[in-house]
C-alpha atoms as a PDB file:
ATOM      1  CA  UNK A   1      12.181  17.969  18.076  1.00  0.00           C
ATOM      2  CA  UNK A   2       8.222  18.618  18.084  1.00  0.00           C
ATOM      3  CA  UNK A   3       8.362  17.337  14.154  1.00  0.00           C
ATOM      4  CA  UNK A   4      10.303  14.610  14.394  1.00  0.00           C
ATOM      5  CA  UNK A   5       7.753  13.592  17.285  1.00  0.00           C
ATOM      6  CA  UNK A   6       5.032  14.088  14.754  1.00  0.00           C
ATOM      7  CA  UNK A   7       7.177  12.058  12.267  1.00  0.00           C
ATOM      8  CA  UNK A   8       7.198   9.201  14.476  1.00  0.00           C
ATOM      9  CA  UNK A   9       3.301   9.157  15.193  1.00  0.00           C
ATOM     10  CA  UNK A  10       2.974   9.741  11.243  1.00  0.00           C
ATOM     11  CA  UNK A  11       5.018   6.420  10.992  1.00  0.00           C
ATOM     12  CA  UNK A  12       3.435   4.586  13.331  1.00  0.00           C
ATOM     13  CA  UNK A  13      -0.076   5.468  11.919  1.00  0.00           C
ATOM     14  CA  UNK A  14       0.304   5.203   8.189  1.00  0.00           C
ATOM     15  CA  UNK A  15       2.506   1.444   9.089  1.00  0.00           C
ATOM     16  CA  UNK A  16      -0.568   0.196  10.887  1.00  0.00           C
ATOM     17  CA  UNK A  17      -2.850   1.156   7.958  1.00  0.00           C
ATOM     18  CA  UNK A  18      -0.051  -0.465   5.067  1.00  0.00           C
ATOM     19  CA  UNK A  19       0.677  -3.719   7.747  1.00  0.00           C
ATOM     20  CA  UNK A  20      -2.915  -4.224   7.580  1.00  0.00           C
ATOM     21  CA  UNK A  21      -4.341  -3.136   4.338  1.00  0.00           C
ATOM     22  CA  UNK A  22      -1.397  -3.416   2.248  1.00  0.00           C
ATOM     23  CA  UNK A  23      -0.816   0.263   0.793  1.00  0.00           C
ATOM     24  CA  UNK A  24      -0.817   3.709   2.809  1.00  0.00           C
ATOM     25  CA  UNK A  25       2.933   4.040   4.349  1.00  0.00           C
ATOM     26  CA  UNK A  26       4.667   5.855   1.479  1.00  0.00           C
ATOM     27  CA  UNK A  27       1.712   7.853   0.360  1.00  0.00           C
ATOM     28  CA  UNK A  28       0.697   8.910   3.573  1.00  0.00           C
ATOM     29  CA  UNK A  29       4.739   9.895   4.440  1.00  0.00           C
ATOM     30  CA  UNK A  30       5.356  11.240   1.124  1.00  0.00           C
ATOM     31  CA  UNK A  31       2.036  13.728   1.692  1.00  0.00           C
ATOM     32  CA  UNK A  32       3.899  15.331   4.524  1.00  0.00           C
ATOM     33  CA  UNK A  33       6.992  15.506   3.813  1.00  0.00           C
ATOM     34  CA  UNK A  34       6.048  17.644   0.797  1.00  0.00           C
ATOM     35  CA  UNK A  35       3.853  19.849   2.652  1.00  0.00           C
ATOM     36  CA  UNK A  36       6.615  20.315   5.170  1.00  0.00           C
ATOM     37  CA  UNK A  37       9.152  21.690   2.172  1.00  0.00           C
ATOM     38  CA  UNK A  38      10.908  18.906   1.512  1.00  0.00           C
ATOM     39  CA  UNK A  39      11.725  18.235  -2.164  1.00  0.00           C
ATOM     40  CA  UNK A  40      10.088  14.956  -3.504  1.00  0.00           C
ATOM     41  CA  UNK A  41      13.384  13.158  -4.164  1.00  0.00           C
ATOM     42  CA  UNK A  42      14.694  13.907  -0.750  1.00  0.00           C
ATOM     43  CA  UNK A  43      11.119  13.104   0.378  1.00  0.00           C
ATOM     44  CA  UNK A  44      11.108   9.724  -1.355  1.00  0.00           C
ATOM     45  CA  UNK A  45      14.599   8.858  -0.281  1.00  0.00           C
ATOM     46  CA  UNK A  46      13.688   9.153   3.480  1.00  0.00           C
ATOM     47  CA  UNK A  47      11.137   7.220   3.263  1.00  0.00           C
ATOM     48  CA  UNK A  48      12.838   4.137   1.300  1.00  0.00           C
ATOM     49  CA  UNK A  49      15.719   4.380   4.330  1.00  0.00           C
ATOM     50  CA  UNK A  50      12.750   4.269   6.732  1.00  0.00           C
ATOM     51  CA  UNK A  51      10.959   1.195   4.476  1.00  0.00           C
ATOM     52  CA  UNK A  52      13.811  -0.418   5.268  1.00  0.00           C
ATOM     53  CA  UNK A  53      13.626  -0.909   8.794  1.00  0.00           C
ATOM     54  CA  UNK A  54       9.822  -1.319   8.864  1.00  0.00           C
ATOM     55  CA  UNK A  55       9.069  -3.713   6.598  1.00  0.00           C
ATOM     56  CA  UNK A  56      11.766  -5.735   7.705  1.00  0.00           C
ATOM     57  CA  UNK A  57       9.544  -6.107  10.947  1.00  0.00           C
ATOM     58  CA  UNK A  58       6.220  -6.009   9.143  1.00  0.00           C
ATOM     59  CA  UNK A  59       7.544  -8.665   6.700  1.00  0.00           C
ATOM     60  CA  UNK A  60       8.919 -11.454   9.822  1.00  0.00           C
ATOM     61  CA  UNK A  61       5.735 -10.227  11.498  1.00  0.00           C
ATOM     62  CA  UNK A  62       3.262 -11.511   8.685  1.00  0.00           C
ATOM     63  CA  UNK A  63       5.387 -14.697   8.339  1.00  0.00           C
ATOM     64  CA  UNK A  64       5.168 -15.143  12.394  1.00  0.00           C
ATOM     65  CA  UNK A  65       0.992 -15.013  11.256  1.00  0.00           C
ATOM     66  CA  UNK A  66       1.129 -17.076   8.662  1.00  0.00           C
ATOM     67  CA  UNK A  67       0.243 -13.758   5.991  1.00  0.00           C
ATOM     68  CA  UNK A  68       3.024 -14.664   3.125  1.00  0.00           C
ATOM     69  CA  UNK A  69       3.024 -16.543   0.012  1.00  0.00           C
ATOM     70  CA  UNK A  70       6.938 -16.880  -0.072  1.00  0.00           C
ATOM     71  CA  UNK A  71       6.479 -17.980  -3.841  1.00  0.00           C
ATOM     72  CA  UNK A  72       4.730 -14.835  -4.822  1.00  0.00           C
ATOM     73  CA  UNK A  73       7.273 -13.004  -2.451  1.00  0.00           C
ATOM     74  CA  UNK A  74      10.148 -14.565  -4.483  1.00  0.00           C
ATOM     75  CA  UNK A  75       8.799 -13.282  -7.795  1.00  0.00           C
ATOM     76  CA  UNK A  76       7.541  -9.914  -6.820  1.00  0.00           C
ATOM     77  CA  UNK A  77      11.007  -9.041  -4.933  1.00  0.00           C
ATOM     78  CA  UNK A  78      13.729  -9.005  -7.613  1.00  0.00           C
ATOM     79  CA  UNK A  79      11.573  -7.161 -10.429  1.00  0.00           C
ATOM     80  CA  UNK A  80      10.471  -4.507  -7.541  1.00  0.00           C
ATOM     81  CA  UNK A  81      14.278  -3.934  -6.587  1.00  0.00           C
ATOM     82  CA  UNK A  82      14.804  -3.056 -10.253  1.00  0.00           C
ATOM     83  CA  UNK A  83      12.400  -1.076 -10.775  1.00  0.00           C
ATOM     84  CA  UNK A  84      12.919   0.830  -7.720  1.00  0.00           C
ATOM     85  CA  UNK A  85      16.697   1.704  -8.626  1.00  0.00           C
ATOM     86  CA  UNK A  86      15.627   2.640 -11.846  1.00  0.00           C
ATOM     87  CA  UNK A  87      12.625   5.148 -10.715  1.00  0.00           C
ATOM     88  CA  UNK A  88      14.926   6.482  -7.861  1.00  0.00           C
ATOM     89  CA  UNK A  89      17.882   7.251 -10.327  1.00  0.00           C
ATOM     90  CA  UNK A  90      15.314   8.988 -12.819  1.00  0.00           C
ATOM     91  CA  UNK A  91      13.718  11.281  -9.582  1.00  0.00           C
ATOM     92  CA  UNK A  92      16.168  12.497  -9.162  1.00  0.00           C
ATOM     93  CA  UNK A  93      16.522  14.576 -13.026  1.00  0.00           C
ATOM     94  CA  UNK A  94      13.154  13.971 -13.758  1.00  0.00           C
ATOM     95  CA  UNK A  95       9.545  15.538 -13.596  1.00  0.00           C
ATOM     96  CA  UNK A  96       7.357  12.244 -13.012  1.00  0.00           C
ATOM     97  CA  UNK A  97       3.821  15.012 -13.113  1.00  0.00           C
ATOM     98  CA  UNK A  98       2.687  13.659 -16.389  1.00  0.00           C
ATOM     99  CA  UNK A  99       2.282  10.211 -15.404  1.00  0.00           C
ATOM    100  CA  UNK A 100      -0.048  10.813 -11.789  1.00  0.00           C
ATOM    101  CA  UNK A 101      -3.062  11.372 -13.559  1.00  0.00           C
ATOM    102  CA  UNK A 102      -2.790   8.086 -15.588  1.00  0.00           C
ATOM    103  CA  UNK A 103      -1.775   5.972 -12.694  1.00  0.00           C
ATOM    104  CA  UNK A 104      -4.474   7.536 -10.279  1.00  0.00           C
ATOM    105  CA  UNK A 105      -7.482   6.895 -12.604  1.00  0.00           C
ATOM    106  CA  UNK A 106      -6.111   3.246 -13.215  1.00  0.00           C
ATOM    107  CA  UNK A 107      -6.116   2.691  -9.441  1.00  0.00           C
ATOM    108  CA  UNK A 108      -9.162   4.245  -9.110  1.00  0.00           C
ATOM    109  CA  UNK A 109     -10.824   1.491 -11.844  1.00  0.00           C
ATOM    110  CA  UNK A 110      -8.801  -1.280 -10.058  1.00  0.00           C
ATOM    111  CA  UNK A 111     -10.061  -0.226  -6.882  1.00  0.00           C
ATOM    112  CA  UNK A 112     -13.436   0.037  -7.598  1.00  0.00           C
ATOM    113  CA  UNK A 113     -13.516  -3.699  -8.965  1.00  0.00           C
ATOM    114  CA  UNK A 114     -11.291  -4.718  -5.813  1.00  0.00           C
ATOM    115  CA  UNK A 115     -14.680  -3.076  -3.984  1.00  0.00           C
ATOM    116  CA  UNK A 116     -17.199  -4.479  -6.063  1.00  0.00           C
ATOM    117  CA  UNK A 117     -15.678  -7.844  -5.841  1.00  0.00           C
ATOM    118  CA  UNK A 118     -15.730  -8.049  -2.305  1.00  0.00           C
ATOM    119  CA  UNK A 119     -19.233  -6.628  -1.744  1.00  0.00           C
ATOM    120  CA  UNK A 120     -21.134  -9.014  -3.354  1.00  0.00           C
ATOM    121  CA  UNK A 121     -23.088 -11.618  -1.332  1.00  0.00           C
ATOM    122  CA  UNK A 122     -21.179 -14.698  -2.156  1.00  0.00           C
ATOM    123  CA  UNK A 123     -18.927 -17.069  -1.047  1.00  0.00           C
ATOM    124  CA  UNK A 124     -15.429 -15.918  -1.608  1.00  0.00           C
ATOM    125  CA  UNK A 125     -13.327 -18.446  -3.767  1.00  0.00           C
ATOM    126  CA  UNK A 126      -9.810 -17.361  -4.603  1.00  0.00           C
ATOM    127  CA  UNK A 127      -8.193 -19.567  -7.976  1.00  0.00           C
ATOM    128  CA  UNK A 128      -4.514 -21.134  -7.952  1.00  0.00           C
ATOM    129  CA  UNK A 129      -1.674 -18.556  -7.195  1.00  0.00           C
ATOM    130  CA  UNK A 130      -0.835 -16.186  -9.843  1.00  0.00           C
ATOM    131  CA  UNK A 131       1.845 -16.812 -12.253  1.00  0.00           C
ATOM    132  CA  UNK A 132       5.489 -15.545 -12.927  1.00  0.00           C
ATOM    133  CA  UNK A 133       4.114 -14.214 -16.207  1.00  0.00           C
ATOM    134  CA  UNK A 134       1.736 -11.743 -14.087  1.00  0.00           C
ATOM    135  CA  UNK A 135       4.141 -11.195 -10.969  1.00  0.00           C
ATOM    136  CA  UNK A 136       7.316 -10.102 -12.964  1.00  0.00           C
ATOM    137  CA  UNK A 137       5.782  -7.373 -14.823  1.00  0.00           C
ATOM    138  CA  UNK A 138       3.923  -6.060 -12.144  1.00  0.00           C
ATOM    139  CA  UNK A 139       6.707  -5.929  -9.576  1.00  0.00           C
ATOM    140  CA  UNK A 140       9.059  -4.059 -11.999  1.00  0.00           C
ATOM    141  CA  UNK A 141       6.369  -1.001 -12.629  1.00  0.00           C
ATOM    142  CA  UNK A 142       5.039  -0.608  -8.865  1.00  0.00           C
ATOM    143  CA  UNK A 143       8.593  -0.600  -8.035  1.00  0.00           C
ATOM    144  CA  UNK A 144       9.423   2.350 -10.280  1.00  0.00           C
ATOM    145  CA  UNK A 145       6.049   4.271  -9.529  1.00  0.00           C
ATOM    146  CA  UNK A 146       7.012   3.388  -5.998  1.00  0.00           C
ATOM    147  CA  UNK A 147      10.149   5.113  -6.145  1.00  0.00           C
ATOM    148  CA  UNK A 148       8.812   8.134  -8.856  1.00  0.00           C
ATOM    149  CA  UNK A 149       6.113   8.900  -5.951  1.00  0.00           C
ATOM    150  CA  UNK A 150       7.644   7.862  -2.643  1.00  0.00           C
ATOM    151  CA  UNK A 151       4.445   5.839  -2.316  1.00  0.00           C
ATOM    152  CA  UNK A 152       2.766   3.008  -4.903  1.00  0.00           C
ATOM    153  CA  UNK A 153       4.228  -0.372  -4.378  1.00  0.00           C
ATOM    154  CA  UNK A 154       1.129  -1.062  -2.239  1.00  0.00           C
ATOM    155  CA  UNK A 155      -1.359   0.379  -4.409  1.00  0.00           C
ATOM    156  CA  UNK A 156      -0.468  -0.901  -7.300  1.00  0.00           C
ATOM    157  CA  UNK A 157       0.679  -4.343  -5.987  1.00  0.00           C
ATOM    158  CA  UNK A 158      -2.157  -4.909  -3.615  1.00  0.00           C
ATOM    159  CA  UNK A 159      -4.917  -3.820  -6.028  1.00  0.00           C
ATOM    160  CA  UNK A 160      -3.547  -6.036  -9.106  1.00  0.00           C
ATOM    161  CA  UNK A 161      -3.765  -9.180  -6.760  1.00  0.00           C
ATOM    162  CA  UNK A 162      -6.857  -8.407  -4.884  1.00  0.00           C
ATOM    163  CA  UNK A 163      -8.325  -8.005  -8.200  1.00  0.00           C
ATOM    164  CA  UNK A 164      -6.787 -11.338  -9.811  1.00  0.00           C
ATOM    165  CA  UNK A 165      -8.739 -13.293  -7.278  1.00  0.00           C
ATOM    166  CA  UNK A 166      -5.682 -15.517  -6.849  1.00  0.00           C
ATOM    167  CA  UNK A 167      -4.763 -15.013  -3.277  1.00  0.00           C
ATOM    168  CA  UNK A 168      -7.042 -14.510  -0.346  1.00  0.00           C
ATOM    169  CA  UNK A 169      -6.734 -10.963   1.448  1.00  0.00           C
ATOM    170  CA  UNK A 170      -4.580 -11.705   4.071  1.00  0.00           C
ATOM    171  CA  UNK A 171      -1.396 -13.588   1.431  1.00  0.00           C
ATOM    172  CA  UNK A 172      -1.788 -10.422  -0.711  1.00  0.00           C
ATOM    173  CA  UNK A 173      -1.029  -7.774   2.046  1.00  0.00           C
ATOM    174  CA  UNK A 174       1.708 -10.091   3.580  1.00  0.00           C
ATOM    175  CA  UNK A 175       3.269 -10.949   0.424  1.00  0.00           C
ATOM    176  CA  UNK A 176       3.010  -7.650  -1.048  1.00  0.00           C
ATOM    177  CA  UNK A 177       4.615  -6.048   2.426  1.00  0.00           C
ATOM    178  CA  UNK A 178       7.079  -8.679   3.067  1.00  0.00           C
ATOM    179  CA  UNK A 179       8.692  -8.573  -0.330  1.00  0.00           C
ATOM    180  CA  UNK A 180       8.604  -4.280   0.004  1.00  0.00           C
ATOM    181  CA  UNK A 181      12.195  -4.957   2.399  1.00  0.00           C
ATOM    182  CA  UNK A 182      13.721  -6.034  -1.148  1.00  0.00           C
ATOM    183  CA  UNK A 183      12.139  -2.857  -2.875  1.00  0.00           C
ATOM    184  CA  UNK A 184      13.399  -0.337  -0.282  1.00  0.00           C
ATOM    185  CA  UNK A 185      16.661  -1.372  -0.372  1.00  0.00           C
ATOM    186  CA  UNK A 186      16.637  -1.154  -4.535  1.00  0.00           C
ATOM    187  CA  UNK A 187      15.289   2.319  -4.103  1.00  0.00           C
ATOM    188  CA  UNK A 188      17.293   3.248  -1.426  1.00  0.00           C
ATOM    189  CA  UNK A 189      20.706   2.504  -3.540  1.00  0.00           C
ATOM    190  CA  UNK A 190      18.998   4.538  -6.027  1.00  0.00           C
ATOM    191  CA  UNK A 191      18.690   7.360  -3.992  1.00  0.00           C
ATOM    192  CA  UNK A 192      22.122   7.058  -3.018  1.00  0.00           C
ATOM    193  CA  UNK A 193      23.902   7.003  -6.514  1.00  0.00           C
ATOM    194  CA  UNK A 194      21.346  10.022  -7.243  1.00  0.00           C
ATOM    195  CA  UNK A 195      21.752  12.192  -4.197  1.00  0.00           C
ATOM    196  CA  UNK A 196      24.507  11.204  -2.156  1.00  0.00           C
ATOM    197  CA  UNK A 197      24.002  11.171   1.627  1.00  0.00           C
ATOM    198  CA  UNK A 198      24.463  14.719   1.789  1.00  0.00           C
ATOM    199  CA  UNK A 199      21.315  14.989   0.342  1.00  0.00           C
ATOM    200  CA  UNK A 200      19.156  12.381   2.586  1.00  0.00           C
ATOM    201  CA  UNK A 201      17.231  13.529   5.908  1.00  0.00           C
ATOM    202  CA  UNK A 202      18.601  10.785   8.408  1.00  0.00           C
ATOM    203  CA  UNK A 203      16.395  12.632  11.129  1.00  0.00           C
ATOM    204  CA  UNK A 204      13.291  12.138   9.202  1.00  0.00           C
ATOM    205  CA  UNK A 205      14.000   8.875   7.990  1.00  0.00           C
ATOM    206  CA  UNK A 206      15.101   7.515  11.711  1.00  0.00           C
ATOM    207  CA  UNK A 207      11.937   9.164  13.233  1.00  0.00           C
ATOM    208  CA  UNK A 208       9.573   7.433  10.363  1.00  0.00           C
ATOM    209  CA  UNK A 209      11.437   4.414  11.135  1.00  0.00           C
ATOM    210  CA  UNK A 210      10.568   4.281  14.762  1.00  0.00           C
ATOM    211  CA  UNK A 211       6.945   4.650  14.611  1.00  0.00           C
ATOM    212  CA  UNK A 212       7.166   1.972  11.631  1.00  0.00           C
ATOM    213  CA  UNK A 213       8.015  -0.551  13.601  1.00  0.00           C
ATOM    214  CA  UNK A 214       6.186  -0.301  16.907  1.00  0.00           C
ATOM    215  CA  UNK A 215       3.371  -0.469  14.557  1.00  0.00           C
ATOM    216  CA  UNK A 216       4.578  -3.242  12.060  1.00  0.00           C
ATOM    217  CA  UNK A 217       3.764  -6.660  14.381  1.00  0.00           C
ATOM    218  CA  UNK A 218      -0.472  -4.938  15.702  1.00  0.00           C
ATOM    219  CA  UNK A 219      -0.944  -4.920  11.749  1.00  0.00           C
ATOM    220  CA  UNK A 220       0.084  -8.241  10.981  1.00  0.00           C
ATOM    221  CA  UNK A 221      -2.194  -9.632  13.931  1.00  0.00           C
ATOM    222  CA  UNK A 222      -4.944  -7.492  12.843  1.00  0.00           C
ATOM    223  CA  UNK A 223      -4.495  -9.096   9.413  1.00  0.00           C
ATOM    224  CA  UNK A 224      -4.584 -12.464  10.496  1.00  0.00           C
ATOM    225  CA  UNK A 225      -7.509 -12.294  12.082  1.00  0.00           C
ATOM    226  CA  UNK A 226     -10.115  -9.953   9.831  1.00  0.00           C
ATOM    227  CA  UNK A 227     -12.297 -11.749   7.566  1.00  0.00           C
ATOM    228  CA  UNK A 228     -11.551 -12.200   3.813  1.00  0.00           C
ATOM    229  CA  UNK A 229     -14.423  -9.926   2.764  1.00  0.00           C
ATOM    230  CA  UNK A 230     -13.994  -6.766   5.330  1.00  0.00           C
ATOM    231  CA  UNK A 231     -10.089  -6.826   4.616  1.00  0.00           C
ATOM    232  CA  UNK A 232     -10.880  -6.430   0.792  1.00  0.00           C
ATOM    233  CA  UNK A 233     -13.391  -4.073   0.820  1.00  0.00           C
ATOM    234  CA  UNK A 234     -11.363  -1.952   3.414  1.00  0.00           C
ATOM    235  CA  UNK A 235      -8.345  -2.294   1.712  1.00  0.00           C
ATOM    236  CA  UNK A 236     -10.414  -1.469  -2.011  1.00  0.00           C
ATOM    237  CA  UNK A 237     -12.061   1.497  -0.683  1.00  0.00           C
ATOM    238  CA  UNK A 238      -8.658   2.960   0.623  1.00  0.00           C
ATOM    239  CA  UNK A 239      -6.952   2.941  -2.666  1.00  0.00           C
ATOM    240  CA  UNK A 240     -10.605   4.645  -4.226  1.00  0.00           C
ATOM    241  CA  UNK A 241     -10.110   7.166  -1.617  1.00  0.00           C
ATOM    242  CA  UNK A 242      -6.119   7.565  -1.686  1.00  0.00           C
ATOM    243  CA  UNK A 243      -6.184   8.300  -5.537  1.00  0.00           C
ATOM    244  CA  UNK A 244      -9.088  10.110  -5.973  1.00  0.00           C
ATOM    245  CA  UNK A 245      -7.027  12.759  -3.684  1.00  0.00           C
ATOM    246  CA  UNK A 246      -4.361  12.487  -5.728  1.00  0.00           C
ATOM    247  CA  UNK A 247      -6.217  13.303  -8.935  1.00  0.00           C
ATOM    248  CA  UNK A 248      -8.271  16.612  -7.340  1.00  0.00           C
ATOM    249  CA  UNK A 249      -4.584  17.613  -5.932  1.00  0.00           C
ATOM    250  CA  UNK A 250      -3.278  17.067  -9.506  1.00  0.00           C
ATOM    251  CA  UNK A 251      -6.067  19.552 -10.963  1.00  0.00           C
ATOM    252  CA  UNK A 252      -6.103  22.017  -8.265  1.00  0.00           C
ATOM    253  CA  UNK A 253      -9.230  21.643  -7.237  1.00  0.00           C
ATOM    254  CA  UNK A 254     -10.819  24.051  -4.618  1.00  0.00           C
ATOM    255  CA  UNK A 255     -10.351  23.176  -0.755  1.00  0.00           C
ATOM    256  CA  UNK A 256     -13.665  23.405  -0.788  1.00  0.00           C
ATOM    257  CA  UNK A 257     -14.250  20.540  -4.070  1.00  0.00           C
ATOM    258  CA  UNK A 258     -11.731  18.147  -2.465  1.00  0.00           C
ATOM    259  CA  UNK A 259     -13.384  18.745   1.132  1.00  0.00           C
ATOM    260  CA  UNK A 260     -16.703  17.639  -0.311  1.00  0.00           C
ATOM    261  CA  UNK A 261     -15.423  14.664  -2.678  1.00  0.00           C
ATOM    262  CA  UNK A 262     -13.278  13.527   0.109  1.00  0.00           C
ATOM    263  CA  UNK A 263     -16.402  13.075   2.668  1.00  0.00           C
ATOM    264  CA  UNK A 264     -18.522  11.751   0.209  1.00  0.00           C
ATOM    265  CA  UNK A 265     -15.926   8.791  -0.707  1.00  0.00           C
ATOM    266  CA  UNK A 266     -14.858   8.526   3.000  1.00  0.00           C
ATOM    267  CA  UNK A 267     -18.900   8.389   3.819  1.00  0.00           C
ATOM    268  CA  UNK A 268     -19.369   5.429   1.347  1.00  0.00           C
ATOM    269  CA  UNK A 269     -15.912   3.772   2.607  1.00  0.00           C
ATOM    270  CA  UNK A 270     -17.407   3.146   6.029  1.00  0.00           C
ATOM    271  CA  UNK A 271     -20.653   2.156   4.594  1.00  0.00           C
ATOM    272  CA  UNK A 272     -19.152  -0.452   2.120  1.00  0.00           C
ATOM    273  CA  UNK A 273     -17.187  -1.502   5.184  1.00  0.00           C
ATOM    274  CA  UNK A 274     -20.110  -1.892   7.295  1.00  0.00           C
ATOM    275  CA  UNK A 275     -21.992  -4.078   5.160  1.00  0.00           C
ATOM    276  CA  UNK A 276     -19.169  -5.916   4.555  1.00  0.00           C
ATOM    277  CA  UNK A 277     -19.075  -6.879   8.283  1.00  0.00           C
ATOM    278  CA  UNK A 278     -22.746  -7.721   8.341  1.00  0.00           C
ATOM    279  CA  UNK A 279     -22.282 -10.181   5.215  1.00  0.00           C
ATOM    280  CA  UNK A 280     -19.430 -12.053   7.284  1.00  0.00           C
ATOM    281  CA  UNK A 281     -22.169 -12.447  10.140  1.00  0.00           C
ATOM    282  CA  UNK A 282     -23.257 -15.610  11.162  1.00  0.00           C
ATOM    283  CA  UNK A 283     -25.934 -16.746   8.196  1.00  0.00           C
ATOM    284  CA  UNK A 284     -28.701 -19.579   7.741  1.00  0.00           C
ATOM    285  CA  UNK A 285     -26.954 -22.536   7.488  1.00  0.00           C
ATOM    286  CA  UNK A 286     -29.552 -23.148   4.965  1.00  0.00           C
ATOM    287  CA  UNK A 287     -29.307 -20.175   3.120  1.00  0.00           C
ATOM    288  CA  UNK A 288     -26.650 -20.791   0.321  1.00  0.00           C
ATOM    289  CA  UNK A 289     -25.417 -17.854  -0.146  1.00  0.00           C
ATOM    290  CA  UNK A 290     -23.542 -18.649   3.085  1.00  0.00           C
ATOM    291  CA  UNK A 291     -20.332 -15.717   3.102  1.00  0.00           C
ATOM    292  CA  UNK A 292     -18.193 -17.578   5.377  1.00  0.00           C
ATOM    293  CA  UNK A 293     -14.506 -16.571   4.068  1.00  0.00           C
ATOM    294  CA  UNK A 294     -12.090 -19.021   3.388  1.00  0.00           C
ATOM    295  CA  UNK A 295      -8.549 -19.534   4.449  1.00  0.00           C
ATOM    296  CA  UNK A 296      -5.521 -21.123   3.257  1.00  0.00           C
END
């Protein structure tokens, strides 16, 4: 009972962090599940049930807000069901190790720029939407690394349309979360052909979903509201942070090295943050290098 408490507050935590910055739910879940002994299939699969529920909420939540770009949604949905099935059915008889290191350090470079972009003292300008052409591909392969990992949708989706500069902050994290219902559901039938329901946790995955969606309608406010410039940089720094873990737990670093990295990223997080908040402070109307964001 005491763990599927802890479930629940795990759900509820690592929703408000994906409702509002647009990654964090599966790789926060997926983290401790694993540590807790459960195999990463069975991990993954529990936590695609669970997506199901929560971004159900977190997706009519961020329409209620006005957070989704229902033609990017559209898109993004179909190729991420695909590709979900498809990574789910391969978990299950396959060792996805290889490809961590190669996705993390990609993140990490997309992440960085998502950072960068943000940071710097201008005014934001975000071009036309982005294009089938771009949405297709990149929906089918987060799907699949979202299903390999039990967490990547959000990373990989968020990052690639933070750093297109196509969609303010806000229409990326909605989008992105509202059209994860259609990708938990691909991955979830994947898990089912693969494992069977013998092999799913329904008391993990009905705890996760509680917490979920308590969670799922604060972090669609809190998106509506933050400014352009501190959502971005937030939401850049936590896929720096997120995958730079991932790599020192693929080497086996020492407790020690990944204690030490991990403070020193988390230390410049909060600073990036913080000056991102004094940039969206009220400025000179003079001054032209006025940051006020822009909305849609």
């Amino acid at each position: 009972m005491r763990r599927l408490v802890l479930l629940a507050l795990v759900g509820l935590a690592a929703q408000l962090v994906d409702g509002s910055l647009g990654m964090g739910y599966g790789v926060t879940s997926a983290t401790l599940l694993v540590a807790a002994g459960i195999a990463p299939a069975a991990a993954s699969a529990a936590i695609h049930f669970s997506e199901i529920g929560t971004t159900l909420v977190s997706g009519l939540s961020h329409q209620r807000f006005g957070n989704t770009d229902w033609r990017t949604v559209g898109v993004l949905a179909l190729p991420g069901f695909v590709g979900a099935f498809a990574g789910a059915t391969l978990l299950v008889n396959l060792d996805a190790d290889v490809a961590v290191p190669v996705v993390a350090v990609l993140l990490i470079a997309l992440g960085a720029y998502v950072t960068w972009r943000f940071l710097t003292p201008r005014r934001l300008r975000f071009g036309p939407r982005p294009s089938a052409r771009f949405l297709a591909p990149l929906g089918l392969f987060a799907g699949v690394l979202d299903a390999l990992g039990g967490g990547g949708w959000g990373p990989v989706g968020t990052s690639s349309l933070l750093a297109s500069g196509r969609l303010e902050p806000r229409k990326v994290v909605g989008s992105v979360d509202t059209a994860e219902f259609v990708v938990a559901v691909g991955g979830s039938l994947g898990f089912l052909v693969g494992l069977g329901t013998g092999g799913i946790h329904w008391a993990y995955v009905f705890a996760l979903m509680a917490g979920g969606i308590v969670a799922a309608p604060i972090a669609a406010a809190l998106v509506r509201y933050l400014p352009a410039r501190v959502l971005g940089v937030a939401a850049g720094g936590l896929i720096v942070l997120t995958n730079l873990q991932t790599l020192a737990d693929w080497s086996d670093a020492s407790g020690v090295t990944e204690g030490l990295l991990a403070s020193l990223v988390f230390t410049l997080w909060v600073l990036w943050t913080a000056w991102a908040v004094k940039l969206e402070q009220p400025a000179d109307p003079r001054d032209p290098r006025s940051a006020t964001p822009m909305r849609a």
